[in-house]
PDB file of N, CA and C in Angstrom:
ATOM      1  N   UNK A   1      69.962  66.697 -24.610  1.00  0.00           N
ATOM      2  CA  UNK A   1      69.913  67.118 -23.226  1.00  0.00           C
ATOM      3  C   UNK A   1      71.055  66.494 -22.424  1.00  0.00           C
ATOM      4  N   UNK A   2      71.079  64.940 -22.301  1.00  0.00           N
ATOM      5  CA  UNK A   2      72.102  64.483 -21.495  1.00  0.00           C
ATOM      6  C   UNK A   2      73.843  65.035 -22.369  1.00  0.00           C
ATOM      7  N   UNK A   3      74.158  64.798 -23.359  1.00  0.00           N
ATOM      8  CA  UNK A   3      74.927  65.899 -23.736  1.00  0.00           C
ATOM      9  C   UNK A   3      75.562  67.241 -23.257  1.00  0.00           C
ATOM     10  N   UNK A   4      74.270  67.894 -22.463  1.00  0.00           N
ATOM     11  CA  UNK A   4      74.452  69.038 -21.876  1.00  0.00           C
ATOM     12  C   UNK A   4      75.419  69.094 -20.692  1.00  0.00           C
ATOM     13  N   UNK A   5      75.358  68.116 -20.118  1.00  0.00           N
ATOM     14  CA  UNK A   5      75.797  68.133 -19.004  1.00  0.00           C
ATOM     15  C   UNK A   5      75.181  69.042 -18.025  1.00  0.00           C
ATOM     16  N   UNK A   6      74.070  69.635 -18.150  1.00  0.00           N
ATOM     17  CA  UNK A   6      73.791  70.240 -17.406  1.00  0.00           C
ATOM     18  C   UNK A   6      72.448  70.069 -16.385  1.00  0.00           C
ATOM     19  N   UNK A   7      72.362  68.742 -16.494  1.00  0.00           N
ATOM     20  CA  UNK A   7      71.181  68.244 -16.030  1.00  0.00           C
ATOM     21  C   UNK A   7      71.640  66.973 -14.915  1.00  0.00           C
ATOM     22  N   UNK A   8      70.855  66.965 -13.700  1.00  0.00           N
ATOM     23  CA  UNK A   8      71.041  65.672 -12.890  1.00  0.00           C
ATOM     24  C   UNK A   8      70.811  64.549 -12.388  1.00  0.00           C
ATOM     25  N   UNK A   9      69.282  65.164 -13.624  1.00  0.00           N
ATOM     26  CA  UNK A   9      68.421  63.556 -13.622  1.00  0.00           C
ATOM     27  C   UNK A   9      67.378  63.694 -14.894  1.00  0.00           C
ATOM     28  N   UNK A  10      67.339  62.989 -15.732  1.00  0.00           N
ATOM     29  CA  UNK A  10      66.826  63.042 -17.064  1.00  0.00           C
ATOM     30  C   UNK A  10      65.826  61.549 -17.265  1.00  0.00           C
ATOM     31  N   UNK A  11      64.679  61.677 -17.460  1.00  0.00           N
ATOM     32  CA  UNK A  11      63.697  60.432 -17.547  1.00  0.00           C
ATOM     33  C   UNK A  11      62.325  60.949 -18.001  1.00  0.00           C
ATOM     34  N   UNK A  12      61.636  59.459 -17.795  1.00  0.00           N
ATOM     35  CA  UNK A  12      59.973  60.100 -18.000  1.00  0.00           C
ATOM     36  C   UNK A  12      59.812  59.900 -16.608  1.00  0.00           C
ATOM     37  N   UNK A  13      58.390  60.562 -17.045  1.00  0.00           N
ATOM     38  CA  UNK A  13      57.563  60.134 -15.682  1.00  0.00           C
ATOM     39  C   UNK A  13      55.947  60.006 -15.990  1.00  0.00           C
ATOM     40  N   UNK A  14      55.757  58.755 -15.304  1.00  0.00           N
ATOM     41  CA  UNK A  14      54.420  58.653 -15.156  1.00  0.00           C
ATOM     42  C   UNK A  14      53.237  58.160 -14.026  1.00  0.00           C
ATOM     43  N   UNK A  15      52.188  58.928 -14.026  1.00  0.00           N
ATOM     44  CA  UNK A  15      51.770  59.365 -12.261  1.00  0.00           C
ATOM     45  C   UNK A  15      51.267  57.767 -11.733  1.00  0.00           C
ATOM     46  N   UNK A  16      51.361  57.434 -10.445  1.00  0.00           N
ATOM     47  CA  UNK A  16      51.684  55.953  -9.841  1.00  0.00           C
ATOM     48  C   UNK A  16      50.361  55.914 -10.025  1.00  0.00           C
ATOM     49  N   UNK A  17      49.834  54.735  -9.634  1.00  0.00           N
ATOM     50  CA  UNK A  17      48.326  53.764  -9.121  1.00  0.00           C
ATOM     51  C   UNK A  17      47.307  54.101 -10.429  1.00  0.00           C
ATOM     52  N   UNK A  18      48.153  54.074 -11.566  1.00  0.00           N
ATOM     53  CA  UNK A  18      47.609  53.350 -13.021  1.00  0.00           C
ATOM     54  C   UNK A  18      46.394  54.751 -13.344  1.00  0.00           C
ATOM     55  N   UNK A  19      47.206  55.502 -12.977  1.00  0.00           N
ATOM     56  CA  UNK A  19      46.595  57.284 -13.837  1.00  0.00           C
ATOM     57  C   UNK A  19      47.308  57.117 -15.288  1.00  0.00           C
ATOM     58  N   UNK A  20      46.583  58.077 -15.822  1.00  0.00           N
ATOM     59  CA  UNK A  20      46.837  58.279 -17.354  1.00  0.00           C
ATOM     60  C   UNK A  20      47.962  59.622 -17.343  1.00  0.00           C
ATOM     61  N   UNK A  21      48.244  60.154 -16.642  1.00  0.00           N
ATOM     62  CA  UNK A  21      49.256  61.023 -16.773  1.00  0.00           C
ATOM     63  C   UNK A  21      50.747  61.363 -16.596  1.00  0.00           C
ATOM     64  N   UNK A  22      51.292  61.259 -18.103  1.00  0.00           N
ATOM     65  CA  UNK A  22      52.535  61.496 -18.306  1.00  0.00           C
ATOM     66  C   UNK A  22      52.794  62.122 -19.073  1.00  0.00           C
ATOM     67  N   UNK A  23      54.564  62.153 -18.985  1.00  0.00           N
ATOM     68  CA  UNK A  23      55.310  62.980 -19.267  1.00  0.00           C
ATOM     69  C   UNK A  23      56.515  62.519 -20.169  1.00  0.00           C
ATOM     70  N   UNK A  24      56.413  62.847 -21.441  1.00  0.00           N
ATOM     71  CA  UNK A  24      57.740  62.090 -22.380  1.00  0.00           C
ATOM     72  C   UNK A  24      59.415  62.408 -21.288  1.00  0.00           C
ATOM     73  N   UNK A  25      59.278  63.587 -21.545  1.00  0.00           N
ATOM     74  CA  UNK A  25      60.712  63.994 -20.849  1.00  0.00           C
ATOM     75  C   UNK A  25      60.645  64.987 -19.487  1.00  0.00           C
ATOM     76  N   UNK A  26      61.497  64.479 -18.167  1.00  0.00           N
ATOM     77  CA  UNK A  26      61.447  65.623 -17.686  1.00  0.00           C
ATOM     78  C   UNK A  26      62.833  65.120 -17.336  1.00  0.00           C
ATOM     79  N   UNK A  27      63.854  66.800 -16.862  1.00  0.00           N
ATOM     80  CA  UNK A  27      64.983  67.050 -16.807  1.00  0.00           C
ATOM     81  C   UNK A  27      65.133  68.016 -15.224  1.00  0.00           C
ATOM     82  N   UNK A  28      65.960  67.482 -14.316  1.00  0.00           N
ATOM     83  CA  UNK A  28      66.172  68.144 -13.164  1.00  0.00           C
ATOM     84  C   UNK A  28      67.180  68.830 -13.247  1.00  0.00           C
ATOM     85  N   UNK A  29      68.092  70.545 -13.272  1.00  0.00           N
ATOM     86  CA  UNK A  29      68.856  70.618 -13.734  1.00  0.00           C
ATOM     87  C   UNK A  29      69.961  70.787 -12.426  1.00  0.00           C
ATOM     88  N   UNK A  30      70.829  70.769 -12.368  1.00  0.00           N
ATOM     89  CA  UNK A  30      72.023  70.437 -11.431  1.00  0.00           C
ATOM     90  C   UNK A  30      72.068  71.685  -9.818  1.00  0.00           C
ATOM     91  N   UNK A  31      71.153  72.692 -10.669  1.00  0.00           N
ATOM     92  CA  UNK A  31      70.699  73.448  -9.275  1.00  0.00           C
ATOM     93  C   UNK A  31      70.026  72.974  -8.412  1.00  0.00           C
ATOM     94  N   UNK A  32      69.582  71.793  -8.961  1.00  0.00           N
ATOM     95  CA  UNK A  32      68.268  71.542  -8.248  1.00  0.00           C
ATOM     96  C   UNK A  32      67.167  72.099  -7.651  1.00  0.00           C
ATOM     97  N   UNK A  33      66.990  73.160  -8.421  1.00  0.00           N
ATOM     98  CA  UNK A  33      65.737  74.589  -8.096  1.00  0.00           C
ATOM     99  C   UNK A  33      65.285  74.600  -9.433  1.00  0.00           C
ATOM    100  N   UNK A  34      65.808  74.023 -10.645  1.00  0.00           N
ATOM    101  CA  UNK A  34      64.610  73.978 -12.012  1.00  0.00           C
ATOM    102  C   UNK A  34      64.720  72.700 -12.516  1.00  0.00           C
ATOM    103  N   UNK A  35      63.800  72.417 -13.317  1.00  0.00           N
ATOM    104  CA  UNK A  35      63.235  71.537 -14.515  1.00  0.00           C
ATOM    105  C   UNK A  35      62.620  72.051 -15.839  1.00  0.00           C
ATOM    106  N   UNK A  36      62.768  70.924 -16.729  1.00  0.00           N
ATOM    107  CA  UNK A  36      61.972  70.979 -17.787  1.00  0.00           C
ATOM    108  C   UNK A  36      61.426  69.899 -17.976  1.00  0.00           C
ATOM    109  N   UNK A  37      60.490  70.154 -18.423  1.00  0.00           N
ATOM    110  CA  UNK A  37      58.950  68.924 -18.311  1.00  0.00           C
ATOM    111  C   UNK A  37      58.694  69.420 -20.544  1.00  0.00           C
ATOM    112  N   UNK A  38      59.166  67.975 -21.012  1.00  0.00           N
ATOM    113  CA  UNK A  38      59.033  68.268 -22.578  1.00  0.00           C
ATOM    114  C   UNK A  38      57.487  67.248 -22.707  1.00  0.00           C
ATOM    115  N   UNK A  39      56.584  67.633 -23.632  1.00  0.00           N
ATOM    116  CA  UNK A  39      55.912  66.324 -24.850  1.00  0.00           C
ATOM    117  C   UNK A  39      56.503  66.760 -26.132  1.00  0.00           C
ATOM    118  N   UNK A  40      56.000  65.281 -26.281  1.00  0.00           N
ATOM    119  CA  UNK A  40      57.278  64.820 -27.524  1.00  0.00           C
ATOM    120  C   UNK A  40      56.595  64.715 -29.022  1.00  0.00           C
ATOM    121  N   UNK A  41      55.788  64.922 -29.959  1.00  0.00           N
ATOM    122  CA  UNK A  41      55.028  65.122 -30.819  1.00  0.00           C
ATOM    123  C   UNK A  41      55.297  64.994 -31.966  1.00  0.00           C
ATOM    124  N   UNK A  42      54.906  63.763 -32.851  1.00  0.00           N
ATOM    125  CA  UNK A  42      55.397  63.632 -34.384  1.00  0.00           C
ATOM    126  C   UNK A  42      55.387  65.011 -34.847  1.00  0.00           C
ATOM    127  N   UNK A  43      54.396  65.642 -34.500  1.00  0.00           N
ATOM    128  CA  UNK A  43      54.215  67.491 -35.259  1.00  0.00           C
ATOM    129  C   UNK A  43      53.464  67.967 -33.972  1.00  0.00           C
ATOM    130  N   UNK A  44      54.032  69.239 -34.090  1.00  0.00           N
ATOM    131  CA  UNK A  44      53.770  70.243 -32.798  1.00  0.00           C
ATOM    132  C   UNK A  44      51.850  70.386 -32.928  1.00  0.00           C
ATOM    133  N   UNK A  45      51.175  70.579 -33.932  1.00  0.00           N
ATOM    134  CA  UNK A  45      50.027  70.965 -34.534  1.00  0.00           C
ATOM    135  C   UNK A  45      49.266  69.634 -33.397  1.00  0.00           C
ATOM    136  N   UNK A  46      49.673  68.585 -33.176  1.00  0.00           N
ATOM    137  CA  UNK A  46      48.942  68.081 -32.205  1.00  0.00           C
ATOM    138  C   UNK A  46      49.112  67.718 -30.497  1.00  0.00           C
ATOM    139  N   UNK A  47      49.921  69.115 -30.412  1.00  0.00           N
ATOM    140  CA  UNK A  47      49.928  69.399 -28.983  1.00  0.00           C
ATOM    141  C   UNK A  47      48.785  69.997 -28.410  1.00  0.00           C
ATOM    142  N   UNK A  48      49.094  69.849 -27.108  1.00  0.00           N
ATOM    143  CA  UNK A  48      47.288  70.641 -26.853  1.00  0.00           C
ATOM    144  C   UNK A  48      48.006  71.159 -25.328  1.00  0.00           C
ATOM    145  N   UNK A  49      48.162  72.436 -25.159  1.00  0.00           N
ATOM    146  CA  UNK A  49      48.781  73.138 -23.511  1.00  0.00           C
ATOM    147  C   UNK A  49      48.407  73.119 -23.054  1.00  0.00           C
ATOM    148  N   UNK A  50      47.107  73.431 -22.717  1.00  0.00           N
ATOM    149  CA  UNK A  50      46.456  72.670 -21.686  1.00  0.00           C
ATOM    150  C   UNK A  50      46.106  71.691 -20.814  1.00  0.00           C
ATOM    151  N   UNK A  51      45.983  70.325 -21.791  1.00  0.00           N
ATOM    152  CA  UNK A  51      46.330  69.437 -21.127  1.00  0.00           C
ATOM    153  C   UNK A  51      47.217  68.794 -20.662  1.00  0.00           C
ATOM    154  N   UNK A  52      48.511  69.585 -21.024  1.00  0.00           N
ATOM    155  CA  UNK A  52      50.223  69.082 -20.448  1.00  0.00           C
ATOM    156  C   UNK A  52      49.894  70.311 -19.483  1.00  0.00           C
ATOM    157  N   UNK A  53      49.709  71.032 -19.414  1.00  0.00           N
ATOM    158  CA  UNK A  53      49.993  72.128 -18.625  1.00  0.00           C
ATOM    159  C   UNK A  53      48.982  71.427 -16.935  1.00  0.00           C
ATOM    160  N   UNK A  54      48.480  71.210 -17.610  1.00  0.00           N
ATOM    161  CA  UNK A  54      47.560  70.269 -16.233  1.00  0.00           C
ATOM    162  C   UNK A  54      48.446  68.925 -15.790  1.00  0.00           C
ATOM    163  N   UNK A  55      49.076  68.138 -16.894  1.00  0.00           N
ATOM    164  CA  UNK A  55      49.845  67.176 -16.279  1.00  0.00           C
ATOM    165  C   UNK A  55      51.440  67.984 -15.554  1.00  0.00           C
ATOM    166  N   UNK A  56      51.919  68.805 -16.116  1.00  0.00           N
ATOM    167  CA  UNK A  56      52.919  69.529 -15.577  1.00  0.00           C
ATOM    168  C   UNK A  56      52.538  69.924 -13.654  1.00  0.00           C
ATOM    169  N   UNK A  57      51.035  70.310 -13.935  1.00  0.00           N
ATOM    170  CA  UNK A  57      50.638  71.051 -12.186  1.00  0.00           C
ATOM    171  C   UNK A  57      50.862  69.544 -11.823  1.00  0.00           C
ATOM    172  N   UNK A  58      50.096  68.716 -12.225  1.00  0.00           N
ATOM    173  CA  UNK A  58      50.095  67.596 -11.280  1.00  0.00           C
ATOM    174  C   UNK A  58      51.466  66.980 -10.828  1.00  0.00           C
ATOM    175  N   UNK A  59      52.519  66.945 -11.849  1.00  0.00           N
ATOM    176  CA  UNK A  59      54.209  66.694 -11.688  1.00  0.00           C
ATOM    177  C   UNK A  59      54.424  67.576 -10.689  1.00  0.00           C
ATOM    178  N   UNK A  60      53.875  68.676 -10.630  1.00  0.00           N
ATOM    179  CA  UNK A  60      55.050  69.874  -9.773  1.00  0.00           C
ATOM    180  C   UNK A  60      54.793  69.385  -7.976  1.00  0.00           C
ATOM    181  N   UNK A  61      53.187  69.300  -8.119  1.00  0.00           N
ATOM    182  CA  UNK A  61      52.652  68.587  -6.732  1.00  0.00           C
ATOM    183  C   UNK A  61      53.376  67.536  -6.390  1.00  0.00           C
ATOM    184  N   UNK A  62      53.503  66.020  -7.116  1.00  0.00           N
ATOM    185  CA  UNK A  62      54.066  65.094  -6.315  1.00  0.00           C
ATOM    186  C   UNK A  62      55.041  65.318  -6.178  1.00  0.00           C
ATOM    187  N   UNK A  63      56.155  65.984  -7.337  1.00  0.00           N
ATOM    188  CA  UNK A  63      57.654  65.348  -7.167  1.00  0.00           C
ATOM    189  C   UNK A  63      58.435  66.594  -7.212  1.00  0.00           C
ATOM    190  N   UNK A  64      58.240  67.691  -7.725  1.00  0.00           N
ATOM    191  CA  UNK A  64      59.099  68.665  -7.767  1.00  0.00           C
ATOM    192  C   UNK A  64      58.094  70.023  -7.742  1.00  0.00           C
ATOM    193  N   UNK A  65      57.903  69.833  -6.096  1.00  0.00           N
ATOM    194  CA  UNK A  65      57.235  71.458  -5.515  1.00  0.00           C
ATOM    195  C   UNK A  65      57.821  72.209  -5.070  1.00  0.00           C
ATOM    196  N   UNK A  66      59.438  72.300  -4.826  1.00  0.00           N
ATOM    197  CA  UNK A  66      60.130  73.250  -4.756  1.00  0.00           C
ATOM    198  C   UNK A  66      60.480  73.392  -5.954  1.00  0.00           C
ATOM    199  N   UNK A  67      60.932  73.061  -7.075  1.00  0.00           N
ATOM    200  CA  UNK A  67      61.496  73.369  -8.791  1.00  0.00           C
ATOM    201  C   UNK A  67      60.510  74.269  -8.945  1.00  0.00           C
ATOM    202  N   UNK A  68      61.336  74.902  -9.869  1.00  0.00           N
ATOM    203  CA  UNK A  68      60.681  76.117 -11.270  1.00  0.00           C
ATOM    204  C   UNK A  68      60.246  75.179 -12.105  1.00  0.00           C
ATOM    205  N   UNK A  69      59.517  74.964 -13.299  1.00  0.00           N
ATOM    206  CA  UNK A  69      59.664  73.800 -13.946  1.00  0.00           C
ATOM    207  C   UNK A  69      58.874  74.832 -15.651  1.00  0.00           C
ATOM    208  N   UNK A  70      60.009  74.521 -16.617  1.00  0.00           N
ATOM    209  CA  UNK A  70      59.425  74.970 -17.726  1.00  0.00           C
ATOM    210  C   UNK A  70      58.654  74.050 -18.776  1.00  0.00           C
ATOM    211  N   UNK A  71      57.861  74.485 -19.115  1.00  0.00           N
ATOM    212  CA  UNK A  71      57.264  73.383 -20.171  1.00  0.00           C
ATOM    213  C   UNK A  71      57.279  73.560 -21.321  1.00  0.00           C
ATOM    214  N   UNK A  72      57.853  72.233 -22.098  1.00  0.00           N
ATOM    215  CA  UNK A  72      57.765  72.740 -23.386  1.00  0.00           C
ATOM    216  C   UNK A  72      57.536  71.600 -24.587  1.00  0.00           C
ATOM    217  N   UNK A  73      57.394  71.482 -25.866  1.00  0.00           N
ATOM    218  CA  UNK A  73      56.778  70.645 -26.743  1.00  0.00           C
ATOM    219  C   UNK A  73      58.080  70.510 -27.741  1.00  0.00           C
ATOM    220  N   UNK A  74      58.380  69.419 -27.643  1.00  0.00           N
ATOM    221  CA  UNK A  74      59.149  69.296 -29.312  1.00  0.00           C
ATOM    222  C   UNK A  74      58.628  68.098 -30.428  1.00  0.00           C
ATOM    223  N   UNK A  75      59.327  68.626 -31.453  1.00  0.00           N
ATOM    224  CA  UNK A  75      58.688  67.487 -32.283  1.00  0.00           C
ATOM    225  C   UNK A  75      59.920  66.708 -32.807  1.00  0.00           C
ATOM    226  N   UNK A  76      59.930  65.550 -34.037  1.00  0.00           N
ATOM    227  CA  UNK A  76      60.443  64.999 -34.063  1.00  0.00           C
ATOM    228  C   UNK A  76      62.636  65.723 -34.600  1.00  0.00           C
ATOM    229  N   UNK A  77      62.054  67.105 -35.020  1.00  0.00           N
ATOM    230  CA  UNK A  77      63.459  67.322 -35.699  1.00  0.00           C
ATOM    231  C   UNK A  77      63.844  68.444 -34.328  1.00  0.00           C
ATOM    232  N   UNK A  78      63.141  68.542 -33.168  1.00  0.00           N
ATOM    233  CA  UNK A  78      64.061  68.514 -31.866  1.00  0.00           C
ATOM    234  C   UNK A  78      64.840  67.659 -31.522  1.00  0.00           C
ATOM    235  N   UNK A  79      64.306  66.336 -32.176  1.00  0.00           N
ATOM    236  CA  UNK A  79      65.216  64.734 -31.192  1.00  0.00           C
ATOM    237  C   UNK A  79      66.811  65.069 -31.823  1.00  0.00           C
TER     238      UNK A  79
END
């Protein structure tokens, strides 16, 4: 991703006052009108969309409610 150059802020994130919800990767991209919100998964087979897809709503609320934000899962031979 940082490679890409096409991104303007690349990190995790995880939600303040000691919640359980995070996010391996999220990527702001230089429009600053999208993101990508990744989990990161020894094997895809134990992803579950739903429950990122619920931590994704909750990301879009605090920090990026104007972004598009795509979600997506990789596993280790994405890295």
């Amino acid at each position: 991703m940082q490679e890409s150059f096409s991104y303007r802020a690349i990190g995790s994130w995880w939600e303040p006052k000691g919640n359980q919800n995070e996010i391996d990767i999220v990527g702001v991209f230089l429009d600053d009108k999208s993101a990508v919100a990744v989990e990161v998964k020894r094997q895809k087979k134990n992803f579950n969309p739903q429950l990122f897809e619920e931590k994704v709503k909750i990301l879009k609320t605090k920090e990026l409610n104007m972004h598009t934000v795509e979600s997506l899962c990789w596993d280790l031979s994405d890295m």
